[in-house]
PDB file of N, CA and C in Angstrom:
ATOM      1  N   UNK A   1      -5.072  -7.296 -14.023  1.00  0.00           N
ATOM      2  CA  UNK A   1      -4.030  -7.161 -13.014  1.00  0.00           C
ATOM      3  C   UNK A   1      -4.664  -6.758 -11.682  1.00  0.00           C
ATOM      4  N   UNK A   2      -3.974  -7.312 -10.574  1.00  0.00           N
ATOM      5  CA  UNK A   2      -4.610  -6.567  -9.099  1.00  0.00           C
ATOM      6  C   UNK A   2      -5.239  -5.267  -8.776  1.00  0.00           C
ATOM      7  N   UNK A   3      -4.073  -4.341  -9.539  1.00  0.00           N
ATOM      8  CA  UNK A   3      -3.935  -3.239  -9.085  1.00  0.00           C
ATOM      9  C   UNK A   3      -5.742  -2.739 -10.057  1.00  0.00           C
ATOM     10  N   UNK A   4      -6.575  -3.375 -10.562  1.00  0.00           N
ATOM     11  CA  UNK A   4      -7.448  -2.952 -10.842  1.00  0.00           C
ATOM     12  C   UNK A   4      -8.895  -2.660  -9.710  1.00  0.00           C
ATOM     13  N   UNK A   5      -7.899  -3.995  -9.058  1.00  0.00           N
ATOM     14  CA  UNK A   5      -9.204  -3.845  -7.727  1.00  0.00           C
ATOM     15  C   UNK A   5      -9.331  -3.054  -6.507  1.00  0.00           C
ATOM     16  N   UNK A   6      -7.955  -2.007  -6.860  1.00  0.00           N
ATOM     17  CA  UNK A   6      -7.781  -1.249  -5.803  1.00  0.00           C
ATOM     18  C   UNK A   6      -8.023   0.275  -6.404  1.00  0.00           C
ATOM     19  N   UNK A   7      -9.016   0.113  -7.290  1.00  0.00           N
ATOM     20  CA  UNK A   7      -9.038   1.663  -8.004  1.00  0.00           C
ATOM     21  C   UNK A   7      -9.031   2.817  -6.558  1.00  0.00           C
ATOM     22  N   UNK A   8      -9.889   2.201  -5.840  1.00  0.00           N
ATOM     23  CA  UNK A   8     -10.737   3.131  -4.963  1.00  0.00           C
ATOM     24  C   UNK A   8      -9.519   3.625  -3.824  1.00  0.00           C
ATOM     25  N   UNK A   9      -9.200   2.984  -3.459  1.00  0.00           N
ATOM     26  CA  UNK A   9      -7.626   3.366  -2.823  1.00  0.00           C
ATOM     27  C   UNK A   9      -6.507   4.431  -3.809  1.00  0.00           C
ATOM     28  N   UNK A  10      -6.283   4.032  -4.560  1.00  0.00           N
ATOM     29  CA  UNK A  10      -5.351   4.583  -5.765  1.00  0.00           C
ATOM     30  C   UNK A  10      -6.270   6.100  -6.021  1.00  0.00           C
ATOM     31  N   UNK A  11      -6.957   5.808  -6.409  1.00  0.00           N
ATOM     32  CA  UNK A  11      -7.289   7.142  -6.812  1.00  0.00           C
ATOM     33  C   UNK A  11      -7.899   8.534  -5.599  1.00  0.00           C
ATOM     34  N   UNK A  12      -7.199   8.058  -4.577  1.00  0.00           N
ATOM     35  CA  UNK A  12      -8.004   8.974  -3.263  1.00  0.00           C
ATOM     36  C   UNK A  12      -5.983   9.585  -3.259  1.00  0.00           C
ATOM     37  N   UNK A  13      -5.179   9.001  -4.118  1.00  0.00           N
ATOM     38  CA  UNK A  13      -3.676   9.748  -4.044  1.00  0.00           C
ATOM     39  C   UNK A  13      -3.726  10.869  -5.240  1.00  0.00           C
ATOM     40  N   UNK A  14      -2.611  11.714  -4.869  1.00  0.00           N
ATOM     41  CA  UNK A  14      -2.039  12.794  -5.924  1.00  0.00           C
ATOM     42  C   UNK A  14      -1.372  11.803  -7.244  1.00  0.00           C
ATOM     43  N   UNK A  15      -1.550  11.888  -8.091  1.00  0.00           N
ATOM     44  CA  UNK A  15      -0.159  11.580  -9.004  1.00  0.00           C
ATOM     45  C   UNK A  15       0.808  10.939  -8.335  1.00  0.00           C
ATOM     46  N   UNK A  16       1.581  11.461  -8.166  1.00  0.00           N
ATOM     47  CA  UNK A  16       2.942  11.459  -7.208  1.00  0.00           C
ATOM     48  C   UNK A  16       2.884  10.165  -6.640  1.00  0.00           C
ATOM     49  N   UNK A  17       2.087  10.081  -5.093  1.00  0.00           N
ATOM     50  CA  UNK A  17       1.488   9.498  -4.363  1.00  0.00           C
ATOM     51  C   UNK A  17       1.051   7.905  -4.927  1.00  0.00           C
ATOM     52  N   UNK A  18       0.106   8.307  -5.878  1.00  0.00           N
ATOM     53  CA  UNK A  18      -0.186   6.948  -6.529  1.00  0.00           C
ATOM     54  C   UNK A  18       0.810   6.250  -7.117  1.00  0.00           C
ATOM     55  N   UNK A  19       1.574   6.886  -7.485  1.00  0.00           N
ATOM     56  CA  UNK A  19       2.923   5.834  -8.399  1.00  0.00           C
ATOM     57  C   UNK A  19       3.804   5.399  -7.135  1.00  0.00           C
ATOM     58  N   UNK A  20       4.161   5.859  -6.208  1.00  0.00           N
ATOM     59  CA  UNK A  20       4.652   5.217  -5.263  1.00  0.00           C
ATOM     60  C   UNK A  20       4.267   3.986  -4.337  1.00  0.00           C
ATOM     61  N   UNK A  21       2.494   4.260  -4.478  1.00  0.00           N
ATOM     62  CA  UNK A  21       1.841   3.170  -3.945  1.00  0.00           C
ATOM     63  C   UNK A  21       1.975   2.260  -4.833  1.00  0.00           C
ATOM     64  N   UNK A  22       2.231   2.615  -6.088  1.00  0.00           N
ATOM     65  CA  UNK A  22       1.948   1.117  -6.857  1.00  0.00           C
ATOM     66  C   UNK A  22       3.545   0.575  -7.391  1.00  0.00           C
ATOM     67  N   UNK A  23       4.073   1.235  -7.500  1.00  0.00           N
ATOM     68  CA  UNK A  23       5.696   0.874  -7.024  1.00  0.00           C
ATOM     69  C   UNK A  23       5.834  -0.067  -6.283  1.00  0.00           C
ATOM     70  N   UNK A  24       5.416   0.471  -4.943  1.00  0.00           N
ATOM     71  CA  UNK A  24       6.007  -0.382  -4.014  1.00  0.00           C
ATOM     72  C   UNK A  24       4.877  -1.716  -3.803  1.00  0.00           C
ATOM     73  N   UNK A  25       3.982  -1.400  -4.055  1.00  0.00           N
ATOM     74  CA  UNK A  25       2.761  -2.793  -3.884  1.00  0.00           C
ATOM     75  C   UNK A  25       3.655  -3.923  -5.212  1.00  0.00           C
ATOM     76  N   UNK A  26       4.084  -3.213  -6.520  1.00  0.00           N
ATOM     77  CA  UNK A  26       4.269  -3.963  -7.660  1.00  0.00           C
ATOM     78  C   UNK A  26       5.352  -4.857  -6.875  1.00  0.00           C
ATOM     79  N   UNK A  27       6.520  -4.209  -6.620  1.00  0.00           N
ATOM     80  CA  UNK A  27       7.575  -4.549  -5.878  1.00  0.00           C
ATOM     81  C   UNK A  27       7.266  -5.628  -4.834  1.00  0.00           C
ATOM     82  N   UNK A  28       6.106  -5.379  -3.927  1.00  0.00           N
ATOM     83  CA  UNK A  28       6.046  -6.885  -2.804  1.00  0.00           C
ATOM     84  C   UNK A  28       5.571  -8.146  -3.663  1.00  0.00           C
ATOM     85  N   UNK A  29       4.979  -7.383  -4.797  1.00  0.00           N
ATOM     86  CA  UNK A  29       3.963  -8.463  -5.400  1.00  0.00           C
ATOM     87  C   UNK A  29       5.447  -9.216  -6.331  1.00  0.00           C
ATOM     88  N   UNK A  30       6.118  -9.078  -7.061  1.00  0.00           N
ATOM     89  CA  UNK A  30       7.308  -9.280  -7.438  1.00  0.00           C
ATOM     90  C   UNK A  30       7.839 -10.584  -6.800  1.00  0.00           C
ATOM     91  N   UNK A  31       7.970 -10.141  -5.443  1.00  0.00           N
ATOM     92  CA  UNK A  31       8.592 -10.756  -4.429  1.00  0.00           C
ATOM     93  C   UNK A  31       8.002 -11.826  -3.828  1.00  0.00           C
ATOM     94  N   UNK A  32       6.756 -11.040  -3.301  1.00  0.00           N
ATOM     95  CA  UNK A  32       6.141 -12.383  -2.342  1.00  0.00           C
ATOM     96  C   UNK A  32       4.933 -12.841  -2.692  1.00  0.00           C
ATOM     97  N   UNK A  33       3.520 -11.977  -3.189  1.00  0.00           N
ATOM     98  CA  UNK A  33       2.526 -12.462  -3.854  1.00  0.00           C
ATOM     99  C   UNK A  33       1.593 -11.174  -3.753  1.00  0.00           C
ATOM    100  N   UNK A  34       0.883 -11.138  -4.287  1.00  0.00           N
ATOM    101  CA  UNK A  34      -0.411 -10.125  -4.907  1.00  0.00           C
ATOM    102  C   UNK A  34      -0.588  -9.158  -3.440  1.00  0.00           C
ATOM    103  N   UNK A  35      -0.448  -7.796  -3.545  1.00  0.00           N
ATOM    104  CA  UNK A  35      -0.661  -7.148  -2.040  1.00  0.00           C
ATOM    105  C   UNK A  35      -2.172  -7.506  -1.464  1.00  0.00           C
ATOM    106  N   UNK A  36      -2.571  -7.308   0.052  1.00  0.00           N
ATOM    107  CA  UNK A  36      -4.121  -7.870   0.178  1.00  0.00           C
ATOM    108  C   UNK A  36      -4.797  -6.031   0.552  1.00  0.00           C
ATOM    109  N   UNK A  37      -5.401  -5.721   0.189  1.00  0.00           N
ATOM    110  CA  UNK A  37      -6.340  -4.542   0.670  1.00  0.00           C
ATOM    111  C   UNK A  37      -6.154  -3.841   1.954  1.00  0.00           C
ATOM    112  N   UNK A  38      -5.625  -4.708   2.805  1.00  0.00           N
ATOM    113  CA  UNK A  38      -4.909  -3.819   4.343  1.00  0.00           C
ATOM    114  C   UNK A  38      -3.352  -3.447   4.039  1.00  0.00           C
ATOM    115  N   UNK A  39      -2.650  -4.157   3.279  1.00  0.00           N
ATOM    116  CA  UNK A  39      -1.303  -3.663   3.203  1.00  0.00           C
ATOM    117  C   UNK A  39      -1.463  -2.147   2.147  1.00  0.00           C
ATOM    118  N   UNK A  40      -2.158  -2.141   1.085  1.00  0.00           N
ATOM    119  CA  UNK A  40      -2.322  -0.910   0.621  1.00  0.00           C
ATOM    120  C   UNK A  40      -2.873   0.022   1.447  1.00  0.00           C
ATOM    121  N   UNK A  41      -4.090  -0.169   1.866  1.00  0.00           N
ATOM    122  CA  UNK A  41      -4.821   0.830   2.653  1.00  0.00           C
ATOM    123  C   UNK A  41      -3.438   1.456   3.869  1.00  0.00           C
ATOM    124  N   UNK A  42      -2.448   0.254   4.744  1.00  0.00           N
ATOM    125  CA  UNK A  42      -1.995   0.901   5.201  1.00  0.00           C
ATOM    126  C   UNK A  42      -0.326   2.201   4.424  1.00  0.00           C
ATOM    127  N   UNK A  43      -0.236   1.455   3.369  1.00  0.00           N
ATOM    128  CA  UNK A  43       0.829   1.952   2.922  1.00  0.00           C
ATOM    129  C   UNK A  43       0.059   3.423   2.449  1.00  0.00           C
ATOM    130  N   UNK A  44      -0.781   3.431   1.690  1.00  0.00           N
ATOM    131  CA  UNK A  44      -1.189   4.801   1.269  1.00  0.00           C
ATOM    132  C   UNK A  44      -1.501   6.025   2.659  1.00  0.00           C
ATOM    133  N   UNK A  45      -2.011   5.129   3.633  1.00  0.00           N
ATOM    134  CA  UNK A  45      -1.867   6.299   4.912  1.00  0.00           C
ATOM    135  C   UNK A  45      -0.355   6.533   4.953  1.00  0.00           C
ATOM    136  N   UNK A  46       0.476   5.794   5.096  1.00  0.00           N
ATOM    137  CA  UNK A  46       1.952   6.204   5.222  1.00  0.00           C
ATOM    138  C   UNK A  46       2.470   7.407   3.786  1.00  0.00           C
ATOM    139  N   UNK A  47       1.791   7.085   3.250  1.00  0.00           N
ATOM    140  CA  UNK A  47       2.299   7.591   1.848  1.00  0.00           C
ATOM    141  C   UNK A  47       1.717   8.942   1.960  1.00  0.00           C
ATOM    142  N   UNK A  48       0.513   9.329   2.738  1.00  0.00           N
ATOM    143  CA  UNK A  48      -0.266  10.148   2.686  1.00  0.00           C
ATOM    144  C   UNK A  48       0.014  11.333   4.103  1.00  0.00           C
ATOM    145  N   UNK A  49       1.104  10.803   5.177  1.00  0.00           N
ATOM    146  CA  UNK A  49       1.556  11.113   6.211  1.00  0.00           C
ATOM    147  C   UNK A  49       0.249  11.151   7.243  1.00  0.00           C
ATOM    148  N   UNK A  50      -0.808  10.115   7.149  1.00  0.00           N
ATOM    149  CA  UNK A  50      -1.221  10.024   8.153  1.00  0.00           C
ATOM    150  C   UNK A  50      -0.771   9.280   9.345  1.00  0.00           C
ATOM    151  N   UNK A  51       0.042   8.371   8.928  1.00  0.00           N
ATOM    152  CA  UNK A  51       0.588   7.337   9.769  1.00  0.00           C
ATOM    153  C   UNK A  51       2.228   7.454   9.993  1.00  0.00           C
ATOM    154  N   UNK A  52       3.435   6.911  10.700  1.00  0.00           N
ATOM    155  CA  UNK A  52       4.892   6.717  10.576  1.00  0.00           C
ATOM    156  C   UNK A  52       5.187   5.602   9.847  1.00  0.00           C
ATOM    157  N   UNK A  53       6.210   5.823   9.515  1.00  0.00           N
ATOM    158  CA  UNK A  53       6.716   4.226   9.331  1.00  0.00           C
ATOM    159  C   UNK A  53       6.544   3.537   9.995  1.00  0.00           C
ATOM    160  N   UNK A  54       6.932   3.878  11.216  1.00  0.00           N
ATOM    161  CA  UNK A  54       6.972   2.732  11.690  1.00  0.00           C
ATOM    162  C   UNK A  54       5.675   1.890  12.446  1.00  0.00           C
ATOM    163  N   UNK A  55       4.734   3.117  12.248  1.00  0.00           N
ATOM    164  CA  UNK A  55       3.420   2.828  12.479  1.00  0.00           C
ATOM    165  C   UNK A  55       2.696   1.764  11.805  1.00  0.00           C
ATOM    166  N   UNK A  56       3.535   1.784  10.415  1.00  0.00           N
ATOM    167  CA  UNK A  56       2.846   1.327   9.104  1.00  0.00           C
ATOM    168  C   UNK A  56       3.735  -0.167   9.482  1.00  0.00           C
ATOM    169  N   UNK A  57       4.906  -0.312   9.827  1.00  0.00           N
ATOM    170  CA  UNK A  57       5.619  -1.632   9.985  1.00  0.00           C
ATOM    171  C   UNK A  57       4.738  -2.445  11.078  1.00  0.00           C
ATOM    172  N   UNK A  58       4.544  -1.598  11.924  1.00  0.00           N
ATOM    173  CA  UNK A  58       3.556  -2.516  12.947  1.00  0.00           C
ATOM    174  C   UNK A  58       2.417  -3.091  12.257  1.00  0.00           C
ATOM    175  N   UNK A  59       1.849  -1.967  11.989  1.00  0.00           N
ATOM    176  CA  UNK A  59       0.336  -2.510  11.412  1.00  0.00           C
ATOM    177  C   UNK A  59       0.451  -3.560  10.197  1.00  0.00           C
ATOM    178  N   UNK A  60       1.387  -3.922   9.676  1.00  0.00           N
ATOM    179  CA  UNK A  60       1.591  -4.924   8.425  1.00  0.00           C
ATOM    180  C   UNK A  60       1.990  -6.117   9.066  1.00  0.00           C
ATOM    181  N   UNK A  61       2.986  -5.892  10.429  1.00  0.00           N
ATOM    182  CA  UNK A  61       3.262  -6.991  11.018  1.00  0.00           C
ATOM    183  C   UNK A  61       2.159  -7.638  11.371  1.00  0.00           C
ATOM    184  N   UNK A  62       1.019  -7.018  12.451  1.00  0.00           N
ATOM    185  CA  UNK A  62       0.410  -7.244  13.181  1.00  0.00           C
ATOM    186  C   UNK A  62      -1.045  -8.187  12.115  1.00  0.00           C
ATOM    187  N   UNK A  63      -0.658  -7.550  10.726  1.00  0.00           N
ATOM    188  CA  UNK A  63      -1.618  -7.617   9.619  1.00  0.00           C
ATOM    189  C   UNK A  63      -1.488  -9.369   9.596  1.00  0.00           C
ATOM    190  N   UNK A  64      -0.103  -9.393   9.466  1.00  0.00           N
ATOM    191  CA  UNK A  64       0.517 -10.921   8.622  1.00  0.00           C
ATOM    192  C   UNK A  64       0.616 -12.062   9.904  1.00  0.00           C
ATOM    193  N   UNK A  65       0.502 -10.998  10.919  1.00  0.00           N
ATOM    194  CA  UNK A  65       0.119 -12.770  12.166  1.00  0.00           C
ATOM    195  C   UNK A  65      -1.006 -13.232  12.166  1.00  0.00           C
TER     196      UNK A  65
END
C-alpha cells in the first residue's frame, strides 16, 4: 500500500496525529488517486500546527498547477 512509502513522514507524528494524516490521505486516495509526497508533507505541517489551513489550501493548490 502507499502509505508504506511515507513511513518517514508518518512516523515524525504523535499517535493521534498520524491517524489523522492517514485518514485523510486514505480519504483523497478513495476519491481521486494515491496522495504524492508534497500533499502529505504539507498536510502533516497542518496537522502539526506549523502551518493554517489555509496555508495548507494554498500550498496544495499551488502544488496541483
Amino acid at each position: 500500500m502507499w502509505a508504506g512509502q511515507f513511513c518517514d513522514i508518518v512516523d515524525r507524528l504523535d499517535p493521534e496525529q498520524a491517524g489523522i494524516l492517514l485518514d485523510v490521505a486514505y480519504s483523497s486516495w478513495l476519491e481521486n488517486s494515491e496522495p504524492t509526497r508534497c500533499e502529505l508533507e504539507v498536510l502533516a505541517r497542518q496537522i502539526v500546527g506549523e502551518i493554517t489551513a489555509d496555508d495548507a489550501l494554498t500550498a496544495l493548490s499551488l502544488q496541483r498547477s
